[in-house]
C-alpha atoms as a PDB file:
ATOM      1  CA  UNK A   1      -0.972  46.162  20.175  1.00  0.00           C
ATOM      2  CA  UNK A   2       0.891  42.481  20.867  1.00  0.00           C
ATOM      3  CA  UNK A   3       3.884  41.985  18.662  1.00  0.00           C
ATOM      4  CA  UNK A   4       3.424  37.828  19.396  1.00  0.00           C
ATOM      5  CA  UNK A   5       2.393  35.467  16.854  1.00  0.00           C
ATOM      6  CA  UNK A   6      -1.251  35.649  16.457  1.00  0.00           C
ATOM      7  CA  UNK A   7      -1.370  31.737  18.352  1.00  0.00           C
ATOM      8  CA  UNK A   8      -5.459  31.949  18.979  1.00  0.00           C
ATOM      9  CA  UNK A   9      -5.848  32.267  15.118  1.00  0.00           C
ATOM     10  CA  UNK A  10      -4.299  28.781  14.642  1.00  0.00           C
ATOM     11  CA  UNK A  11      -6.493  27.553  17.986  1.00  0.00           C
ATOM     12  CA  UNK A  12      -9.578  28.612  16.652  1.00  0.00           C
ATOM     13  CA  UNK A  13      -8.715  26.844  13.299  1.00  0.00           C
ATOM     14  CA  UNK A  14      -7.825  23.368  15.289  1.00  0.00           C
ATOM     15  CA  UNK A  15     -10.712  23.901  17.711  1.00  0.00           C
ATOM     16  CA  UNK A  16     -13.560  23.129  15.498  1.00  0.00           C
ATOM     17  CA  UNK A  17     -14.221  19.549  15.272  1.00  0.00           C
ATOM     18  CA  UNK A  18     -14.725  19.185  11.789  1.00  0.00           C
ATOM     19  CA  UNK A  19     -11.363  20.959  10.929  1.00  0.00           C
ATOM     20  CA  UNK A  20     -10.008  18.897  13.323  1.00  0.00           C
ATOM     21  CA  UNK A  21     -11.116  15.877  11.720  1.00  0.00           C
ATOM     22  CA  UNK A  22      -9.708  16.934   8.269  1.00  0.00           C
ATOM     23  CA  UNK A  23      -6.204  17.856   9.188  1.00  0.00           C
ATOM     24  CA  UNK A  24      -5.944  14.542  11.047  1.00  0.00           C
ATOM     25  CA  UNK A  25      -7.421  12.957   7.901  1.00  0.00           C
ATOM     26  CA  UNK A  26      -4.446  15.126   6.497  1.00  0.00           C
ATOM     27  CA  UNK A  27      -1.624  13.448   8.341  1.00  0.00           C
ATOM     28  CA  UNK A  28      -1.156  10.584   5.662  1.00  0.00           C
ATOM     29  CA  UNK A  29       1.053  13.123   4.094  1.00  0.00           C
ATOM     30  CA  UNK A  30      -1.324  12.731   0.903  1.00  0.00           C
ATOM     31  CA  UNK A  31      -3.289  14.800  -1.144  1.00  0.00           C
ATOM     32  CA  UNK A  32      -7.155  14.177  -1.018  1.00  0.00           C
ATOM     33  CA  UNK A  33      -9.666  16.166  -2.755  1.00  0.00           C
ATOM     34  CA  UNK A  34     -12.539  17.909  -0.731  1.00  0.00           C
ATOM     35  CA  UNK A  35     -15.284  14.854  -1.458  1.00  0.00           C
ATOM     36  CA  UNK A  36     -12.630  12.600  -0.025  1.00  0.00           C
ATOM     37  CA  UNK A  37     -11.944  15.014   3.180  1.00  0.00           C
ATOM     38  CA  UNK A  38     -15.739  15.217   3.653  1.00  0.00           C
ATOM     39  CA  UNK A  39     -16.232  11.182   3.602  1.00  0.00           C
ATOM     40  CA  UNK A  40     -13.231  11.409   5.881  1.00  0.00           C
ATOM     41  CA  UNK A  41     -14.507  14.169   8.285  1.00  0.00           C
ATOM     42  CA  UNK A  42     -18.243  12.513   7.591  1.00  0.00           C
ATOM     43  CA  UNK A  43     -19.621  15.603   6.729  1.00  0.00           C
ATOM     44  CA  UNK A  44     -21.038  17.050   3.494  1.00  0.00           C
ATOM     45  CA  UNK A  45     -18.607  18.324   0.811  1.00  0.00           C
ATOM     46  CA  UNK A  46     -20.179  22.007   0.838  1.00  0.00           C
ATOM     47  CA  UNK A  47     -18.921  21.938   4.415  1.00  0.00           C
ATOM     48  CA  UNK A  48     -15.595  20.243   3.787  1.00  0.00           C
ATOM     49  CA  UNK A  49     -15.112  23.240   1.341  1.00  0.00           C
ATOM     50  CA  UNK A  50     -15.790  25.720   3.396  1.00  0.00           C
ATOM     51  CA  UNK A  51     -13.593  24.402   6.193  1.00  0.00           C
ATOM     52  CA  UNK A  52     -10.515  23.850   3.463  1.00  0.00           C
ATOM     53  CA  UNK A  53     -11.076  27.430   2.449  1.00  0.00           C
ATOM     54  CA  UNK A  54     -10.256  28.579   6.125  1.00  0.00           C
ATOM     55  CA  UNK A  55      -7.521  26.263   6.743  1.00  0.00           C
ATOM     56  CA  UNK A  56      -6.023  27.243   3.201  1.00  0.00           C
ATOM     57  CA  UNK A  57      -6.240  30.798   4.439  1.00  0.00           C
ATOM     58  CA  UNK A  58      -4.822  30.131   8.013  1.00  0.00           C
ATOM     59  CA  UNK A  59      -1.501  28.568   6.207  1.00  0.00           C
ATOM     60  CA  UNK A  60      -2.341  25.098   8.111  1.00  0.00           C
ATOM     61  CA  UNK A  61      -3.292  23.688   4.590  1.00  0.00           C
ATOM     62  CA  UNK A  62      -2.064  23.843   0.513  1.00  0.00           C
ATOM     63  CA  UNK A  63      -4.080  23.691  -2.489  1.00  0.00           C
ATOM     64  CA  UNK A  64      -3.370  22.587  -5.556  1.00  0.00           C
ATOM     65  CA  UNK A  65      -5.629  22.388  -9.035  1.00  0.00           C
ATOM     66  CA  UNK A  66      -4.958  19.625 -11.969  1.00  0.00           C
ATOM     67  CA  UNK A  67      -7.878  20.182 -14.263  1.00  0.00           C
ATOM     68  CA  UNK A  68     -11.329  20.526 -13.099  1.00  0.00           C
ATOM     69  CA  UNK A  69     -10.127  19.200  -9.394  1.00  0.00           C
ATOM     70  CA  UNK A  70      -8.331  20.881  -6.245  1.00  0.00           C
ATOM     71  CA  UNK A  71      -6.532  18.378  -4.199  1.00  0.00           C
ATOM     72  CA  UNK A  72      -5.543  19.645  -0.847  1.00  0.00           C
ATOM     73  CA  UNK A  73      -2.497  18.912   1.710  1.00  0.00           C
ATOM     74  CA  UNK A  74      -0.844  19.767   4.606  1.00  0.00           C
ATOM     75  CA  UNK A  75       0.782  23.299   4.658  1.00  0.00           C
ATOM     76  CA  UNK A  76       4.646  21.619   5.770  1.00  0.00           C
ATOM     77  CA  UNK A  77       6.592  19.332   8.422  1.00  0.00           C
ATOM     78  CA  UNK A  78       6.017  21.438  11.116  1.00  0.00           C
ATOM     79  CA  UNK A  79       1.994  21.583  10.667  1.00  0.00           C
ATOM     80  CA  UNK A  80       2.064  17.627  10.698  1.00  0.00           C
ATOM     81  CA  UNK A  81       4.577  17.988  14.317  1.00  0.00           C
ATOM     82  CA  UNK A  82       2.108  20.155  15.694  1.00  0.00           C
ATOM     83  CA  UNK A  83      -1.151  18.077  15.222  1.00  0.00           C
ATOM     84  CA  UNK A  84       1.645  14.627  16.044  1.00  0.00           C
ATOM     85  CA  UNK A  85       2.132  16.323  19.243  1.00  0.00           C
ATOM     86  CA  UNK A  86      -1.823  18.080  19.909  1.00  0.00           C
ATOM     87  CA  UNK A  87      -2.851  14.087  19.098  1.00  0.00           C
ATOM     88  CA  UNK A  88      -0.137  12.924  22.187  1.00  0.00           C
ATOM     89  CA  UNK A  89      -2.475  14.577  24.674  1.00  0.00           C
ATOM     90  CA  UNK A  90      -5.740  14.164  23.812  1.00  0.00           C
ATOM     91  CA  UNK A  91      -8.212  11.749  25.274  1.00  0.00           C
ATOM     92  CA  UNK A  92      -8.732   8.864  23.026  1.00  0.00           C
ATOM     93  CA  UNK A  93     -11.556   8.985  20.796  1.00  0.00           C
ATOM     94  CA  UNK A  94     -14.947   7.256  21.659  1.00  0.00           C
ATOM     95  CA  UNK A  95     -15.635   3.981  19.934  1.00  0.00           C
ATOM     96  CA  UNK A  96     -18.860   3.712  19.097  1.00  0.00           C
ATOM     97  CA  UNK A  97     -19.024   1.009  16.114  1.00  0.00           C
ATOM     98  CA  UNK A  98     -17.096  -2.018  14.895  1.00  0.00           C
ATOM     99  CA  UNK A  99     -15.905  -0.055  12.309  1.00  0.00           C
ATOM    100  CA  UNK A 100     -14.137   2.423  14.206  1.00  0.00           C
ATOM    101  CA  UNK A 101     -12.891   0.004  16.917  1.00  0.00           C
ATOM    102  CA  UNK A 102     -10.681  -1.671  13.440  1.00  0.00           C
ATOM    103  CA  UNK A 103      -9.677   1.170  12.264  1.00  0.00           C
ATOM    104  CA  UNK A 104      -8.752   2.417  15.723  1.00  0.00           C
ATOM    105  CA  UNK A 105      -6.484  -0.605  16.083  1.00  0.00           C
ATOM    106  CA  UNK A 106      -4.800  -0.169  11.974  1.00  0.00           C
ATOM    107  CA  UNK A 107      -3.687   2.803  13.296  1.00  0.00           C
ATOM    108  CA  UNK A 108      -1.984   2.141  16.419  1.00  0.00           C
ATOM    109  CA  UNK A 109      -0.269  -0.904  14.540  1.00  0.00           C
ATOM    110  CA  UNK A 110       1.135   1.329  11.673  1.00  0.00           C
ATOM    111  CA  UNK A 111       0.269   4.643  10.263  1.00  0.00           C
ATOM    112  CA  UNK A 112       2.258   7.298   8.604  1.00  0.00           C
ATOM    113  CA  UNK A 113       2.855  10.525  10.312  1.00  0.00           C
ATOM    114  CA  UNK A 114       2.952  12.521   7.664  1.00  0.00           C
ATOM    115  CA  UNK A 115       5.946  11.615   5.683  1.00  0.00           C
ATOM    116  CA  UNK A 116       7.265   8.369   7.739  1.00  0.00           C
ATOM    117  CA  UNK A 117       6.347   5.531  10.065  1.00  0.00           C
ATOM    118  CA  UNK A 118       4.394   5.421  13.584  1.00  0.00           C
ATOM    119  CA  UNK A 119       2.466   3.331  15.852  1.00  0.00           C
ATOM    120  CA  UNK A 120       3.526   0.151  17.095  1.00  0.00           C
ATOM    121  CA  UNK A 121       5.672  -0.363  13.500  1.00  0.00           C
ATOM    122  CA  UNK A 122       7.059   2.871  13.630  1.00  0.00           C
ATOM    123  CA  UNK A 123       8.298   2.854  17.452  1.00  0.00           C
ATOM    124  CA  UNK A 124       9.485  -0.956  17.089  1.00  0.00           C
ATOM    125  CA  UNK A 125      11.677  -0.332  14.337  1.00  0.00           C
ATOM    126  CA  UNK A 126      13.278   2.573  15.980  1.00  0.00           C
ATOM    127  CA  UNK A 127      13.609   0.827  19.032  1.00  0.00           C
ATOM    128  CA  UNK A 128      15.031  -1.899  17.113  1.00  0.00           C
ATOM    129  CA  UNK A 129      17.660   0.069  15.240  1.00  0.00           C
ATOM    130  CA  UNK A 130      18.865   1.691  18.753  1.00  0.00           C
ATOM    131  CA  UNK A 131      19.000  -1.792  20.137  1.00  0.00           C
ATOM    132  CA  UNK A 132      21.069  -2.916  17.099  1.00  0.00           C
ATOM    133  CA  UNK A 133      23.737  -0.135  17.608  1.00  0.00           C
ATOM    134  CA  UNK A 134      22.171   1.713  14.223  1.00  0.00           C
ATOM    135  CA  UNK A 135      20.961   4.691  16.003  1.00  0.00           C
ATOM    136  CA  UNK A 136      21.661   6.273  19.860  1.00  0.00           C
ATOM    137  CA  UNK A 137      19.345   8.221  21.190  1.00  0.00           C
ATOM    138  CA  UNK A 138      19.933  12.092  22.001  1.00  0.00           C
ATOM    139  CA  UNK A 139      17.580  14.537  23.819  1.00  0.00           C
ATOM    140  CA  UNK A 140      15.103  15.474  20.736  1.00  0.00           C
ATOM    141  CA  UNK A 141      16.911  13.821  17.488  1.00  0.00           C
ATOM    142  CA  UNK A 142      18.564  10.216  17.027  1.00  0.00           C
ATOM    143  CA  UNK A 143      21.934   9.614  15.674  1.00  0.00           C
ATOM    144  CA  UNK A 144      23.155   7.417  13.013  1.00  0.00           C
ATOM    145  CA  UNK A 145      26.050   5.559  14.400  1.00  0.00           C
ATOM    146  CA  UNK A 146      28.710   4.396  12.107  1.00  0.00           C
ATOM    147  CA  UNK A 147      27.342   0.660  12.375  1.00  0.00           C
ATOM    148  CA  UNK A 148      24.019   2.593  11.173  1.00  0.00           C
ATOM    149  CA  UNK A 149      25.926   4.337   8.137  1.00  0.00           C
ATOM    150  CA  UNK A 150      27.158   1.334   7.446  1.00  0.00           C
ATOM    151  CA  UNK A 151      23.639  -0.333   7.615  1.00  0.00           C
ATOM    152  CA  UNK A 152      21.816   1.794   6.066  1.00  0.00           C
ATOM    153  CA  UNK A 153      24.257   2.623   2.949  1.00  0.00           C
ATOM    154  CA  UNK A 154      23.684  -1.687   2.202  1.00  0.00           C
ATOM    155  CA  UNK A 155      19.920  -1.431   2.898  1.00  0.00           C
ATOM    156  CA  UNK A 156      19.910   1.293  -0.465  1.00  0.00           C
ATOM    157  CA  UNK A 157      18.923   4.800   2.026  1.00  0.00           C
ATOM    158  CA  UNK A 158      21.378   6.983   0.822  1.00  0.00           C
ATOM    159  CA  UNK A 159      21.820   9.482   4.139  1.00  0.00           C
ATOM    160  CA  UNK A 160      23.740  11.894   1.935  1.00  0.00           C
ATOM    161  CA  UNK A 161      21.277  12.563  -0.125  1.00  0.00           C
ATOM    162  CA  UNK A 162      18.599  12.928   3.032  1.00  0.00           C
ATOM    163  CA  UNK A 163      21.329  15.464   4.950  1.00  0.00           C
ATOM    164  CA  UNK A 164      21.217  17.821   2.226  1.00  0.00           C
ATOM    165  CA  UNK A 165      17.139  18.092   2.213  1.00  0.00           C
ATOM    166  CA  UNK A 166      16.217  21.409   4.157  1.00  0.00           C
ATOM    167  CA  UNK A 167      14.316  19.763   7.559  1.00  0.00           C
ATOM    168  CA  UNK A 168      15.522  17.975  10.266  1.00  0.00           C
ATOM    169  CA  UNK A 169      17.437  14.687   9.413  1.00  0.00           C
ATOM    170  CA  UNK A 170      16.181  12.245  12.146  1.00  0.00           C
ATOM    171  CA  UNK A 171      14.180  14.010  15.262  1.00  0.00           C
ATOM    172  CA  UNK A 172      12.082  12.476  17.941  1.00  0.00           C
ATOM    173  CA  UNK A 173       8.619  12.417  17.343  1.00  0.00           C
ATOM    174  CA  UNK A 174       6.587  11.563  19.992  1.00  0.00           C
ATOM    175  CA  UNK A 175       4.301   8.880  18.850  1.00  0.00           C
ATOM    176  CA  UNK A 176       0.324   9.853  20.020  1.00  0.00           C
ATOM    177  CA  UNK A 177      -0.580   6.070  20.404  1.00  0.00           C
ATOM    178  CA  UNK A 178       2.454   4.321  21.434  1.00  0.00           C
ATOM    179  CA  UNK A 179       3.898   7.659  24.201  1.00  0.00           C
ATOM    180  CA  UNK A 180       7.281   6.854  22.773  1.00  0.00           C
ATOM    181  CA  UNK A 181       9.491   8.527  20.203  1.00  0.00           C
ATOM    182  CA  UNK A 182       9.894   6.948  16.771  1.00  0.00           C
ATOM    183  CA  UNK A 183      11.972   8.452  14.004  1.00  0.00           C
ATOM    184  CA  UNK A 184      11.333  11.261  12.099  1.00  0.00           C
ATOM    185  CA  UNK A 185      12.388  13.808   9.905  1.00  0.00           C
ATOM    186  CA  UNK A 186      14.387  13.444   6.607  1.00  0.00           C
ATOM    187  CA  UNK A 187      15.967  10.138   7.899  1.00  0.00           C
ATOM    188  CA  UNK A 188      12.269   8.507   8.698  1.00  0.00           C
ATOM    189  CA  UNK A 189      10.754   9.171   5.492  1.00  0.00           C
ATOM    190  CA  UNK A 190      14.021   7.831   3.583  1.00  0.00           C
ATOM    191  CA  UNK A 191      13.551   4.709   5.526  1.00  0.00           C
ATOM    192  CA  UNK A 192       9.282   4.644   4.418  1.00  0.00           C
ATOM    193  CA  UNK A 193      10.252   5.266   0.736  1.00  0.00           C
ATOM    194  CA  UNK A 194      12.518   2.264   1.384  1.00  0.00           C
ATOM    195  CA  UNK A 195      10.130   0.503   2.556  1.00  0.00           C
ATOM    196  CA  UNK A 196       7.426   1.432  -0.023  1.00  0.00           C
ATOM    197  CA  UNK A 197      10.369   0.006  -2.751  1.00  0.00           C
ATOM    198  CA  UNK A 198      11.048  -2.878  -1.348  1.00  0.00           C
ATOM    199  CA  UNK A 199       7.225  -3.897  -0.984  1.00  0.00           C
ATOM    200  CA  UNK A 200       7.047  -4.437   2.515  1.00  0.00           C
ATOM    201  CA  UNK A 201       4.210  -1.914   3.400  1.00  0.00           C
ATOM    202  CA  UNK A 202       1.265  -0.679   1.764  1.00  0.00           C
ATOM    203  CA  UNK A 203      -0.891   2.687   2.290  1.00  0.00           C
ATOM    204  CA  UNK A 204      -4.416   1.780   3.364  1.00  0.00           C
ATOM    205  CA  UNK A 205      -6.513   3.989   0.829  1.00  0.00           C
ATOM    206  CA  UNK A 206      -8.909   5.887   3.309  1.00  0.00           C
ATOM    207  CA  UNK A 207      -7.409   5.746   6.308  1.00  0.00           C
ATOM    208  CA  UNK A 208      -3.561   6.630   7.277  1.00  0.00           C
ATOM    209  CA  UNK A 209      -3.274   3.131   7.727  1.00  0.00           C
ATOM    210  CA  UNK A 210      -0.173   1.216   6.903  1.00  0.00           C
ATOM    211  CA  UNK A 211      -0.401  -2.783   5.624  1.00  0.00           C
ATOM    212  CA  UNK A 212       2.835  -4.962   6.520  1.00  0.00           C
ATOM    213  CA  UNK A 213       3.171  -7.377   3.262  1.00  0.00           C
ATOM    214  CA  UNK A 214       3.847 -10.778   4.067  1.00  0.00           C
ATOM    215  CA  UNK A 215       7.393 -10.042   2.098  1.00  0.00           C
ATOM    216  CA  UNK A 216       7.624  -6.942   4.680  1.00  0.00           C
ATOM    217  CA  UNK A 217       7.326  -9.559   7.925  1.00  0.00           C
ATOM    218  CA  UNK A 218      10.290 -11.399   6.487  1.00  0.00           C
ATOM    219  CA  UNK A 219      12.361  -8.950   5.553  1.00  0.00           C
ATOM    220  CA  UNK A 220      11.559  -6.872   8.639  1.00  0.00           C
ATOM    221  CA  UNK A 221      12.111  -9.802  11.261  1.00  0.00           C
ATOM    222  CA  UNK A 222      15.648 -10.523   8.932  1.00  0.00           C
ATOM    223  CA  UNK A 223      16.960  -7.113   8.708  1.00  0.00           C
ATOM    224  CA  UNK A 224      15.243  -4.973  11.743  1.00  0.00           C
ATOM    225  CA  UNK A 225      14.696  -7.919  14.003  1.00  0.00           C
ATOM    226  CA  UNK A 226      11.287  -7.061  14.317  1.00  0.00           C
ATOM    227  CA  UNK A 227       8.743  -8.094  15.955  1.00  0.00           C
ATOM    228  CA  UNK A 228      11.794  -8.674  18.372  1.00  0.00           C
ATOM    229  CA  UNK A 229      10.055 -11.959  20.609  1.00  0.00           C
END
């Protein structure tokens, strides 16, 4: 008998298509109930439920009830990394409507990864803040210079706060779209809450979309010089 981590139980959870299609559905870092997941997956909701049920019991997913409803999540961090990085190395999906060709395109200009920013927004900002001194990049994590304390203290992210949370304060993540790191981790999710605040972005209901306000094009060309042209 093997004493490893049973890995082909989480493979044959992520290698159904359907599955697949809700835990990417997943990655907004909301919770969605199983009618949603299904309109998501576009399959029926008997089906979606079934398919929750597993991924509930494989740990990949949570569960929660409020009333007559379950609303369902991803499990943690670290199941959102793992489908981040599964996404960086698959072939690209097969357009086969308008539809899908826009929503293709939302996403690679700005989605959340779970719990903070990616696609082109998400890799532009952090390229911006390493050009502007803010951040230096390390082998799998970023670090916040003292120009960036300094920055990010007057821009209202309080990095104290984010050091103390228990997951990693500002990692790499390989972006799936973009094949460069953006920020992550406690640090990248201060930033998005920030951002959410301040009005400059907007979560796209269905998809894992993210809207730039016209305030956030200001006040990211002023403060992040971005887009930098």
């Amino acid at each position: 008998m093997s004493i490893n981590a049973n890995v082909a139980q989480v493979v044959s959870l992520l290698g159904e298509a359907s599955r697949a299609s809700i835990l990417t559905s997943l990655m907004d870092g909301r919770f969605h109930t199983a009618t949603e997941l299904a309109y998501m997956a576009g399959i029926k909701p008997q089906t979606a439920s079934f398919h929750l049920s597993k991924l509930v019991e494989g740990n990949l997913v949570k569960a929660e009830k409020q009333g007559r409803h379950r609303y369902f999540q991803l499990a943690n961090m670290e199941v959102a990394a793992l489908l981040e990085s599964l996404l960086a190395i698959s072939p690209p999906p097969e357009i086969r409507s308008l539809k899908q060709s826009n929503q293709l395109k939302l996403l690679q200009d700005a989605r959340t990864c779970y719990d903070h920013l990616a696609g082109k927004l998400g890799v532009g900002l952090t390229e911006s803040m390493v050009s502007a001194g803010y951040l230096e990049k390390e082998e799998k994590e970023f670090r916040v210079t003292l120009l960036g304390n300094q920055f990010l203290a007057d821009f209202g992210v309080d990095l104290d706060v984010l050091k103390k949370k228990r997951r990693s304060f500002s990692h790499a993540c390989i972006d799936w779209s973009e094949r460069h790191h953006h920020l992550g981790g406690s640090l990248g999710n201060g930033l998005m809450v920030r951002f959410l605040e301040l009005g400059w972005i907007t979560q796209a209901p269905a998809i894992r979309a993210v809207n730039i306000t016209e305030t956030g094009k200001k006040g990211f060309k002023q403060f992040f010089d971005y887009p930098n042209e």
